[in-house]
Structure formats: structure tokens, C-alpha cells
C-alpha atoms as a PDB file:
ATOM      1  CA  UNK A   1     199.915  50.802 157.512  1.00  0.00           C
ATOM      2  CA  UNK A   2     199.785  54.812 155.913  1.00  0.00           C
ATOM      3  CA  UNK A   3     196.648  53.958 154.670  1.00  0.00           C
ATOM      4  CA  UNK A   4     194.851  53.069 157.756  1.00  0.00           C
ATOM      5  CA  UNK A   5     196.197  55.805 159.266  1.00  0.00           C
ATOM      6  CA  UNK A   6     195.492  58.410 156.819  1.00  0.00           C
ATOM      7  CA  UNK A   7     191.668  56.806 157.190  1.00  0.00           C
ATOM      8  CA  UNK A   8     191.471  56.648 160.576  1.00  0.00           C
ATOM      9  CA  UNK A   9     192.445  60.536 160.367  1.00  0.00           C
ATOM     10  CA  UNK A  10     191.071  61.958 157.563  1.00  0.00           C
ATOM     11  CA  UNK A  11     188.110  59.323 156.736  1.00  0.00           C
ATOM     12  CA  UNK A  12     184.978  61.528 158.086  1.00  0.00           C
ATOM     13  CA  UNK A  13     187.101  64.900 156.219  1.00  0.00           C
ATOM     14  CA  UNK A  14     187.108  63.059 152.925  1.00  0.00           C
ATOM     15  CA  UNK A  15     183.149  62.171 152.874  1.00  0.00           C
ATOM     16  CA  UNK A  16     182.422  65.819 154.096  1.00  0.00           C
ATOM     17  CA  UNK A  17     184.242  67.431 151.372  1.00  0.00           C
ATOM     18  CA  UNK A  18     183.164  64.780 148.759  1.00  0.00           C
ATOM     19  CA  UNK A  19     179.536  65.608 150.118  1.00  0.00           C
ATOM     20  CA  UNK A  20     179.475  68.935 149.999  1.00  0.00           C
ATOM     21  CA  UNK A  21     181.405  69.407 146.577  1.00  0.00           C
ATOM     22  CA  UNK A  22     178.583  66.920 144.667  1.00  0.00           C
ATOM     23  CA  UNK A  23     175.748  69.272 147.216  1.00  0.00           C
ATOM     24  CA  UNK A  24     176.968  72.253 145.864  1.00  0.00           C
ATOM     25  CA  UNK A  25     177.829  71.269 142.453  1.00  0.00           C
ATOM     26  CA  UNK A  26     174.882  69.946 141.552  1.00  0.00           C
ATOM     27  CA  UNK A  27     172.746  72.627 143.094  1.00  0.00           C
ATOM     28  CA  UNK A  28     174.862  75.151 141.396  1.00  0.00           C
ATOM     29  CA  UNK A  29     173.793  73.254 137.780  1.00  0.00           C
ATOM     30  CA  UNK A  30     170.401  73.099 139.001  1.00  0.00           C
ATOM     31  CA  UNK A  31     170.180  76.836 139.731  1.00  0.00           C
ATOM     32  CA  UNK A  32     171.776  77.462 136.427  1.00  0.00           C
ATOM     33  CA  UNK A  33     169.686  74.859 134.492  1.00  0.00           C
ATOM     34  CA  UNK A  34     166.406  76.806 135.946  1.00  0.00           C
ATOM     35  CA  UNK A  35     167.095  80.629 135.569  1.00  0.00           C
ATOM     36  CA  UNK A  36     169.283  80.757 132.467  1.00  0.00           C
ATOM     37  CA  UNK A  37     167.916  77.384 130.497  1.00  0.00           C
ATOM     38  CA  UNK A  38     164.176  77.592 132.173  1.00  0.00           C
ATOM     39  CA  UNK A  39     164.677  73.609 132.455  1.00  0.00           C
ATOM     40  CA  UNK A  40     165.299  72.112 135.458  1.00  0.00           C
ATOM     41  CA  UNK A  41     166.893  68.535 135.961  1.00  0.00           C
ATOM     42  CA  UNK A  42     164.556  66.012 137.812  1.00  0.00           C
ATOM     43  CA  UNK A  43     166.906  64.315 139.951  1.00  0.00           C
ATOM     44  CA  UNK A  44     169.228  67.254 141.351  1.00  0.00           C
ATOM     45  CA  UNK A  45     167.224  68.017 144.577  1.00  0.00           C
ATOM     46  CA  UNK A  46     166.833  64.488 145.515  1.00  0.00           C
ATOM     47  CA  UNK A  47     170.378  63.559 145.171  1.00  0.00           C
ATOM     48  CA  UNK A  48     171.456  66.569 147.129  1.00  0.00           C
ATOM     49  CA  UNK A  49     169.266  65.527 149.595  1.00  0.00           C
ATOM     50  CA  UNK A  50     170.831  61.849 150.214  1.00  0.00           C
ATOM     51  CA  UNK A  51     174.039  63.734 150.037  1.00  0.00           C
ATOM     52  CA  UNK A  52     172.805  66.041 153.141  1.00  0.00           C
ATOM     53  CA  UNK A  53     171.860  62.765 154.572  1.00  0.00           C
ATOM     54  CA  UNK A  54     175.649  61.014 154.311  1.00  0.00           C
ATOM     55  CA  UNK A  55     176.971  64.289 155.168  1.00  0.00           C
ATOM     56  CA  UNK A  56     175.202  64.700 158.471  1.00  0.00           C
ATOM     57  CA  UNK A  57     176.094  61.280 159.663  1.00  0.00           C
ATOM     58  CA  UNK A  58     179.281  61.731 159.119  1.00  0.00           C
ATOM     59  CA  UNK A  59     179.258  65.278 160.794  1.00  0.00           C
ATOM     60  CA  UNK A  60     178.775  63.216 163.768  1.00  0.00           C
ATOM     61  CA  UNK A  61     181.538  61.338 163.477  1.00  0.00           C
ATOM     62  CA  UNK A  62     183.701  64.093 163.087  1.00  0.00           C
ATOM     63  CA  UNK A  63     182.469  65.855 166.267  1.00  0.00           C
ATOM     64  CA  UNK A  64     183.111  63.263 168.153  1.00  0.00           C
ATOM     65  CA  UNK A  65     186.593  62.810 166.513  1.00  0.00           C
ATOM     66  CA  UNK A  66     187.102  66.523 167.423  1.00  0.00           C
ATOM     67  CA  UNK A  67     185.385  66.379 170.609  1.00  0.00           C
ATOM     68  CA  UNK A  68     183.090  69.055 169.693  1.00  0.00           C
ATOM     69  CA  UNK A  69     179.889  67.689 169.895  1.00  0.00           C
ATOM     70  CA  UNK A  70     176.832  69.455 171.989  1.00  0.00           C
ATOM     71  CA  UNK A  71     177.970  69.106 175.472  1.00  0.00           C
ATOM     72  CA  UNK A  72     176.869  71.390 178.400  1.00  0.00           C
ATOM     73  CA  UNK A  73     180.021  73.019 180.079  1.00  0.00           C
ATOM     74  CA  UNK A  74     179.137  73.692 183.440  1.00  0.00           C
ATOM     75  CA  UNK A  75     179.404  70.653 185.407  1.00  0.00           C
ATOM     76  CA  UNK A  76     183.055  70.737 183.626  1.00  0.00           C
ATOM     77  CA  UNK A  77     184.086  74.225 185.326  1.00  0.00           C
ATOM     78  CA  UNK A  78     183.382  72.720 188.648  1.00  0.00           C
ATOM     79  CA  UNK A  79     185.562  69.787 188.419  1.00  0.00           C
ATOM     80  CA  UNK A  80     189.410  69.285 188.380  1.00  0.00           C
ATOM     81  CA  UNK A  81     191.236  67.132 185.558  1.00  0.00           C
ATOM     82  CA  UNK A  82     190.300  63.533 186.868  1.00  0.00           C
ATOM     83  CA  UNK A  83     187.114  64.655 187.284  1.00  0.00           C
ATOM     84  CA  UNK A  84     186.684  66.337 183.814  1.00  0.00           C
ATOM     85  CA  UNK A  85     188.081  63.257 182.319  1.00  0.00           C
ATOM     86  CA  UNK A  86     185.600  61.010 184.357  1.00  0.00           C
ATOM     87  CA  UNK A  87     182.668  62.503 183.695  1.00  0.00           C
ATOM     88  CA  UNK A  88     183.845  62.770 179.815  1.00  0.00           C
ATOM     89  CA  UNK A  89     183.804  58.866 180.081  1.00  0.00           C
ATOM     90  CA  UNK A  90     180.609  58.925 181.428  1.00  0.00           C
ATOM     91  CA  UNK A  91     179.017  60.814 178.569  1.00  0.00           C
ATOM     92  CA  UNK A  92     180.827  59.124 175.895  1.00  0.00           C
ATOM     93  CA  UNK A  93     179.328  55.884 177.343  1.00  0.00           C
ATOM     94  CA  UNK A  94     176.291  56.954 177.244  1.00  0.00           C
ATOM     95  CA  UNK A  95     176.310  58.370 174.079  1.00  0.00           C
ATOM     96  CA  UNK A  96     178.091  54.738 172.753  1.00  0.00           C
ATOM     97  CA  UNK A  97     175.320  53.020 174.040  1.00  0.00           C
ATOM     98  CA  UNK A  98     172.653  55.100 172.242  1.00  0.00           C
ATOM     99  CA  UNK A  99     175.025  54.989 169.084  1.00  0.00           C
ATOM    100  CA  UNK A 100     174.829  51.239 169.099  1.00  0.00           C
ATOM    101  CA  UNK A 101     170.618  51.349 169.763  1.00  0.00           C
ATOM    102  CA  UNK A 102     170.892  53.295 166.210  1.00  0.00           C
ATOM    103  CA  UNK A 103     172.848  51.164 164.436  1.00  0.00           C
ATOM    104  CA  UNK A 104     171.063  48.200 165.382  1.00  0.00           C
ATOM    105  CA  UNK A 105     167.700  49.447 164.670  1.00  0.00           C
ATOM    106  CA  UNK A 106     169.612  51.616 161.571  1.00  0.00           C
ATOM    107  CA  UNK A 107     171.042  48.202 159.967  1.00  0.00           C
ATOM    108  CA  UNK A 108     167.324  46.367 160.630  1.00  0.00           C
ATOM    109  CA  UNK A 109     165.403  49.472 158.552  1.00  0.00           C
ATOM    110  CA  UNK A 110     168.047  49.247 155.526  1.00  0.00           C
ATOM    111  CA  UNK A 111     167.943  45.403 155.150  1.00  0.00           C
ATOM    112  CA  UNK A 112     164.010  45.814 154.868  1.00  0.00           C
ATOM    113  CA  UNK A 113     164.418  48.333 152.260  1.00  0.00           C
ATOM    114  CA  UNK A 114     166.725  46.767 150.615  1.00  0.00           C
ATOM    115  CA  UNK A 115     164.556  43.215 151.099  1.00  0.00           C
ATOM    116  CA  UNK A 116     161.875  45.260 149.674  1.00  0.00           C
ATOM    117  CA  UNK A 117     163.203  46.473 146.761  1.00  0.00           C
ATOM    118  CA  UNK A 118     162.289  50.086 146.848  1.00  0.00           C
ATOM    119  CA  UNK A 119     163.913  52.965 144.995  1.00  0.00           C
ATOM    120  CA  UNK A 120     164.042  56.337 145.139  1.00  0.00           C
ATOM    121  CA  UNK A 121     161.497  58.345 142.361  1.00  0.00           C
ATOM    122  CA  UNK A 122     164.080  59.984 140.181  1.00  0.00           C
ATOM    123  CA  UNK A 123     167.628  58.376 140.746  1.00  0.00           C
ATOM    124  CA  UNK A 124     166.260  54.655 141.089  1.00  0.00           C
ATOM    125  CA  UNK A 125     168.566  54.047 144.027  1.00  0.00           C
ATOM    126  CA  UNK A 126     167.615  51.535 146.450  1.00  0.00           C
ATOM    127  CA  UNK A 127     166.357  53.461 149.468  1.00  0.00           C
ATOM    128  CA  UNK A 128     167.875  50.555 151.365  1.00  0.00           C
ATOM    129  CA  UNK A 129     171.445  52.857 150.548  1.00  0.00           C
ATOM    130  CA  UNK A 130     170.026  56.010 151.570  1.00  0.00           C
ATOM    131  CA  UNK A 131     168.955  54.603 155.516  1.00  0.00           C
ATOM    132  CA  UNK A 132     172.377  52.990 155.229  1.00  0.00           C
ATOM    133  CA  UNK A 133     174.111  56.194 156.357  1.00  0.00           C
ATOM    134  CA  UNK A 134     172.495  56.175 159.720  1.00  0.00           C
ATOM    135  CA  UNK A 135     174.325  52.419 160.537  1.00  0.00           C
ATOM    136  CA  UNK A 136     177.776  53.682 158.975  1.00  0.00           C
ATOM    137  CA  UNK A 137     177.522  56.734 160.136  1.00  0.00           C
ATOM    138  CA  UNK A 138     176.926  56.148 163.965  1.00  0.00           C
ATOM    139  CA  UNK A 139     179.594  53.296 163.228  1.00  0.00           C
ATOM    140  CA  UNK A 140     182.210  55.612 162.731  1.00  0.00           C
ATOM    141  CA  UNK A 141     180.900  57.621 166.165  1.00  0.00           C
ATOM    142  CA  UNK A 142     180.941  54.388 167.900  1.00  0.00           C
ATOM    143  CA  UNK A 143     184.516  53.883 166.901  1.00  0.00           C
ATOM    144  CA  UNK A 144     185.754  57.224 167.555  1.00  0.00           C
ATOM    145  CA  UNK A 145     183.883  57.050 170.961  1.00  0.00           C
ATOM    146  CA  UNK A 146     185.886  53.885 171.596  1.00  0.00           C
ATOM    147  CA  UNK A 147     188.873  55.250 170.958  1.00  0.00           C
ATOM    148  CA  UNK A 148     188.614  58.256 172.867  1.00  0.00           C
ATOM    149  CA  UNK A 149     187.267  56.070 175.959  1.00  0.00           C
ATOM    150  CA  UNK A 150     190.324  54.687 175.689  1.00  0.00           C
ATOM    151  CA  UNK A 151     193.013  57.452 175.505  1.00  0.00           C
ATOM    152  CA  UNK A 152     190.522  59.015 178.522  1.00  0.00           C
ATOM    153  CA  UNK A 153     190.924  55.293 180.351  1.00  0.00           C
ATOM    154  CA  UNK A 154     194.960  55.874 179.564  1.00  0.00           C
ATOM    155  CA  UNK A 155     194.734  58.944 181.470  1.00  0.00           C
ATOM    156  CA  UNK A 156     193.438  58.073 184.346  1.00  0.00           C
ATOM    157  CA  UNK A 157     195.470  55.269 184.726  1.00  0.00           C
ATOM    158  CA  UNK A 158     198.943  57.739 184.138  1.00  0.00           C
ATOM    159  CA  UNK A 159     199.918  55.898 180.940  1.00  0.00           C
ATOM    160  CA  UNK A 160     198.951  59.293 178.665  1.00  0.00           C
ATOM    161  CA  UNK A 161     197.434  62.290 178.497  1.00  0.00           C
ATOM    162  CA  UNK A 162     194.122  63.749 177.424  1.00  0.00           C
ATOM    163  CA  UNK A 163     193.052  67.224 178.087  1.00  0.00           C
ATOM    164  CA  UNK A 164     189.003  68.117 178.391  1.00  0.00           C
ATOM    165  CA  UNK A 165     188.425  71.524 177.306  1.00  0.00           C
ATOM    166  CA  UNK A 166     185.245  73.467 177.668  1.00  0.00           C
ATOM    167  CA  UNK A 167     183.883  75.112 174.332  1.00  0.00           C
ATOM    168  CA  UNK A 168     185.465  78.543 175.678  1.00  0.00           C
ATOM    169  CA  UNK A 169     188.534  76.886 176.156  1.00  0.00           C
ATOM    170  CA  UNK A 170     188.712  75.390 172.380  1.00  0.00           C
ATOM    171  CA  UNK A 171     187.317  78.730 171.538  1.00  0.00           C
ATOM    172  CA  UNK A 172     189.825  81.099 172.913  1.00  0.00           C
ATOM    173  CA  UNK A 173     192.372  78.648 171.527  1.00  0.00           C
ATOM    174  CA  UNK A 174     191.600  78.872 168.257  1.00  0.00           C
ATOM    175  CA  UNK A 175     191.605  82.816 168.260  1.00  0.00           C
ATOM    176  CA  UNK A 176     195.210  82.933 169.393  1.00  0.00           C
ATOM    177  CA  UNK A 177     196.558  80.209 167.145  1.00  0.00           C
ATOM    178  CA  UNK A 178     194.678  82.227 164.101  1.00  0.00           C
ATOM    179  CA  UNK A 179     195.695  85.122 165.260  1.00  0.00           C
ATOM    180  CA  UNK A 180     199.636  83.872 165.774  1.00  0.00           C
ATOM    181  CA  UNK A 181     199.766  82.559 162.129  1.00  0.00           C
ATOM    182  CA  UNK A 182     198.381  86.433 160.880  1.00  0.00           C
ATOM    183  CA  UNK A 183     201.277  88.159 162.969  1.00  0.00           C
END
């Protein structure tokens, strides 16, 4: 039971730092390889580019986890709690339903790569792999759009709480928590 916890709260943190640690790693060796060895290592940019790939995809998820994903703030200002927190449902519907489109159509374009067999021109990994982290990736949004639809459902019902906070709001937040841990 830790386990799934710890993954259901640190899943999309564990694939961003594991991204970005073999992105800048093997950048790093491929800057180092070309200025100070004048050699250069044919497979570096192409693996930190399929590493960009997984890491944006999961990005997503993590926004959403957060609830910090591109969102216009106005209409929020205007509206009390209920209404923040029904109009939150609305968008995270929305945005569920075009998650699912991608991971339809995302699962469809890997299983033809993979059916056909190609590979990517230095590494040899099946491009199927690569396209996979568009399916996955919007997986994981879908999920953490589920689960917030939920607490938000929870809510409005009285059973729980959830607060929707404009981007000042988050912003102004984080100032005065960073700046009560420096005092």
C-alpha cells in the first residue's frame, strides 16, 4: 500500500528528474566529447531528444497534478467558491475528453510503428517507444484529471474540501511560505 502511494505522489517527479538528469548528462558528455576531444558521439542528441519527449508528457501530468496548467483567470475572479469549483469541473472535463482523443489516436500511431518495425537512426530503438509517451503520458493526465474531478465532485457535495486558486493566488503563496522558511 506505501508503494502505490508513494507512485501516485511522486510518479510524474521521478520521470522528470530521471529525464532531465540522462538530458543533461548526456549533453554535458556531448559538449565535452566535441570541444575538448573534437569527437562527438552519434547518438547523444537523439536520445536527449526522446528524453525531451517523455519529459514533456509527463510535465503534463504534473500540471495537472499541481493544478498549474495554462488556465485563464478571469472568469475565476468573478465567481464565488461553488462557482470556481464548477467551472474547474467543467474545464477538467473538457480537457479529459481531449486527453482520451490523444491517447486513443496516441496508442493507434505506436502500435503501427511498432507493427512496422521502424527504429530510430542511431540508437536502433523502435520508434513505436518514442510515440509511446504521448498514450502514457496523457494517461497519467487523464488519471490525475479523474481524481481531481472527484475531490472537486466531493466538494460540492460537502463531503471535502478543495480550494481553486488563481495563478496570483498560488503565486503570492509561494512568496510568503519562501519567504517564512528564510526568516
Amino acid at each position: 500500500m506505501k508503494v502505490i502511494r508513494w507512485l501516485d505522489e511522486h510518479i510524474e517527479e521521478f520521470f522528470l528528474v530521471f529525464f532531465s538528469i540522462v538530458m543533461v548528462v548526456v549533453i554535458a558528455v556531448q559538449v565535452f566529447m566535441r570541444y575538448v576531444l573534437s569527437s562527438s558521439l552519434s547518438w547523444s542528441e537523439e536520445l536527449a531528444r526522446y528524453c525531451f519527449i517523455w519529459l514533456v508528457y509527463f510535465g503534463i501530468s504534473y500540471g495537472v497534478k499541481k493544478q498549474r496548467h495554462i488556465k485563464v483567470d478571469v472568469a475565476l475572479l468573478l465567481l464565488k467558491e461553488r462557482g470556481k469549483i464548477v467551472l474547474q469541473i467543467g474545464a477538467n472535463l473538457l480537457f479529459l475528453g481531449f486527453a482520451l482523443f490523444v491517447i486513443f489516436y496516441g496508442v493507434d500511431i505506436a502500435q503501427r510503428l511498432l507493427s512496422f518495425g521502424q527504429t530510430s537512426p542511431a540508437l536502433q530503438i523502435p520508434m513505436g517507444l518514442v510515440y509511446l509517451a504521448t498514450p502514457i503520458g496523457m494517461g497519467l493526465a487523464a488519471l490525475r484529471l479523474v481524481q481531481q474531478i472527484m475531490k472537486q465532485f466531493k466538494a460540492l457535495a460537502g463531503e471535502g474540501s478543495f480550494k481553486v486558486k488563481t495563478e496570483q493566488e498560488i503565486i503570492l503563496e509561494e512568496q510568503s511560505s519562501d519567504k517564512g522558511s528564510r526568516d
